[in-house]
N, C-alpha and C. Protein backbone atom coordinates (compact mmCIF):
# COMPACT_ATOMS: atom_id res chain seq x y z
N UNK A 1 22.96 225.15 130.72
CA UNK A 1 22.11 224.14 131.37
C UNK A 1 21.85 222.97 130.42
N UNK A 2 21.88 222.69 129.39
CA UNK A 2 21.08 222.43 128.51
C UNK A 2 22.68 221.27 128.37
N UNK A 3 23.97 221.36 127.99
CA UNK A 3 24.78 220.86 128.10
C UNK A 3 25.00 219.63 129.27
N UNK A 4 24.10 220.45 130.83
CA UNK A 4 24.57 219.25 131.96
C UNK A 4 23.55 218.79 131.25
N UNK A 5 22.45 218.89 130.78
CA UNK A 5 21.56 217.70 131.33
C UNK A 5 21.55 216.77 130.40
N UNK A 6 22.68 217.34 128.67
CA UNK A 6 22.36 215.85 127.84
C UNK A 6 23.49 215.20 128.63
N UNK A 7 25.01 215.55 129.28
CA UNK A 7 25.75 214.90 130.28
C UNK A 7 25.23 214.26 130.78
N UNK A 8 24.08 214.35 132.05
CA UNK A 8 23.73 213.46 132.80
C UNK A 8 23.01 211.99 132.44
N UNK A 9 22.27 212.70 131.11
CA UNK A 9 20.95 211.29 130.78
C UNK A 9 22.41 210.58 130.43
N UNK A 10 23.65 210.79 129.69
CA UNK A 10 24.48 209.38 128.80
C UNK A 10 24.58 209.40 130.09
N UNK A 11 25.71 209.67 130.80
CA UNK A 11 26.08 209.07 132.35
C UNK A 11 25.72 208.18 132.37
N UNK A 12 24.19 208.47 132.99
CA UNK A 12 23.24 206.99 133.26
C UNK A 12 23.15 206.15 132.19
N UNK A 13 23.32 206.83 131.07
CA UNK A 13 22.97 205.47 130.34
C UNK A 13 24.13 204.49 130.22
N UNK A 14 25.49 204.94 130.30
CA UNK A 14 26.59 204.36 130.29
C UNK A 14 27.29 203.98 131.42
N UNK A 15 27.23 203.01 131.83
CA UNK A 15 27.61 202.01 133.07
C UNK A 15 29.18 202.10 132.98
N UNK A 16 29.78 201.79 131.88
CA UNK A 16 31.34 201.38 131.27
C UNK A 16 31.87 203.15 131.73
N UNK A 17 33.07 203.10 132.16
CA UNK A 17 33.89 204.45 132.83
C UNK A 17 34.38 204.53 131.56
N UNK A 18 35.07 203.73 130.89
CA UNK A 18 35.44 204.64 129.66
C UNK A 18 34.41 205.10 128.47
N UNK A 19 33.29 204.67 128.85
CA UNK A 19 32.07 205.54 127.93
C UNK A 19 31.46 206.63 128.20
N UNK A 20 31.87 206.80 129.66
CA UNK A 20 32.00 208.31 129.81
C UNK A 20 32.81 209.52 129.21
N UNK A 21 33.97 209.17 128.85
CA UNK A 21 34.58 210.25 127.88
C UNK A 21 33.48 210.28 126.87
N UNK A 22 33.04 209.51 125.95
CA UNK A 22 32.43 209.67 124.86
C UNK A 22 31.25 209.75 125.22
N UNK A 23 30.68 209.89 126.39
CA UNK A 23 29.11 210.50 126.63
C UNK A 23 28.89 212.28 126.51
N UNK A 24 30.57 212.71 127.14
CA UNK A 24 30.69 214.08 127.09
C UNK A 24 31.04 214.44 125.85
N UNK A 25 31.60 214.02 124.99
CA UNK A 25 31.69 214.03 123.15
C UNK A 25 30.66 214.41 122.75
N UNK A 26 29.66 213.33 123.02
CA UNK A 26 28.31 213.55 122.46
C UNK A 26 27.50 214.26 122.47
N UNK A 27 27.93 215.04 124.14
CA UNK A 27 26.64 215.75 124.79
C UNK A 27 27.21 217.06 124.21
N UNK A 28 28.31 216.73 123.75
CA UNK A 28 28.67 218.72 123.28
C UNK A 28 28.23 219.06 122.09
N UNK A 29 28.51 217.71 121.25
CA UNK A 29 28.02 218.26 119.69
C UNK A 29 26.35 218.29 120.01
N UNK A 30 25.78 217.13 120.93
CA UNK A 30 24.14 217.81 120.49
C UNK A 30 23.51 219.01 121.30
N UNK A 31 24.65 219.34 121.91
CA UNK A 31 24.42 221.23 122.56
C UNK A 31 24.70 222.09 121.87
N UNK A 32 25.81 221.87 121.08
CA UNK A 32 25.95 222.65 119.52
C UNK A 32 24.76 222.71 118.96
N UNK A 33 24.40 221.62 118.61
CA UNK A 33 23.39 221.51 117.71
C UNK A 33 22.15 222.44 117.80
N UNK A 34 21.97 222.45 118.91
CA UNK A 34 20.49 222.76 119.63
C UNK A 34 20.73 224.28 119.18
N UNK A 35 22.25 224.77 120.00
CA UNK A 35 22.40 226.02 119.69
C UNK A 35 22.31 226.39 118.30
N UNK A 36 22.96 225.75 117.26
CA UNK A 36 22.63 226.28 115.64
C UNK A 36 21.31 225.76 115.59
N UNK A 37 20.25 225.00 115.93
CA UNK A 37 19.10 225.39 115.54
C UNK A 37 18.27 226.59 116.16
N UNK A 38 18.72 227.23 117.48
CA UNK A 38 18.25 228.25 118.00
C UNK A 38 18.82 229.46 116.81
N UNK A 39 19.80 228.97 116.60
CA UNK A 39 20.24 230.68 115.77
C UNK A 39 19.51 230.65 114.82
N UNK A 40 19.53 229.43 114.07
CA UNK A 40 18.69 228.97 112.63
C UNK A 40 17.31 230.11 112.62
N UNK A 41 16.90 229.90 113.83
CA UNK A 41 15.18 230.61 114.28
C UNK A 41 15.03 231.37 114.28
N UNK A 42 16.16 232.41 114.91
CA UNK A 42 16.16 233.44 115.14
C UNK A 42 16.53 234.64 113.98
N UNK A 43 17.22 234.01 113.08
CA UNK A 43 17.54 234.69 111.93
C UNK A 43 15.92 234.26 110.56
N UNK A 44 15.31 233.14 111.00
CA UNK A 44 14.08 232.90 110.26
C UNK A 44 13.09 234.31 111.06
C-alpha cells in the first residue's frame, strides 16, 4: 500500500508523461526506504 500511494502523490505532482517514469523510480526507493527503517525498529 504504502508504494501506491507515494505513486499517486508524484503522478499528480507531475503533469509531463515522461516524468512519470521517474515518479515510479522515486516512489520505489522511498518504499525501500520506509521498509529499512521499519526493519531498523524492529531489530532496535
Amino acid at each position: 500500500m504504502y508504494p501506491s500511494l507515494f505513486i499517486v502523490e508524484y503522478n499528480e505532482n507531475s503533469d509531463v508523461p515522461g516524468a512519470i517514469n521517474n515518479s515510479y523510480v522515486e516512489s520505489y526507493t522511498y518504499s525501500d526506504i520506509l521498509t529499512e527503517k521499519t526493519l531498523i525498529r524492529y531489530f532496535d
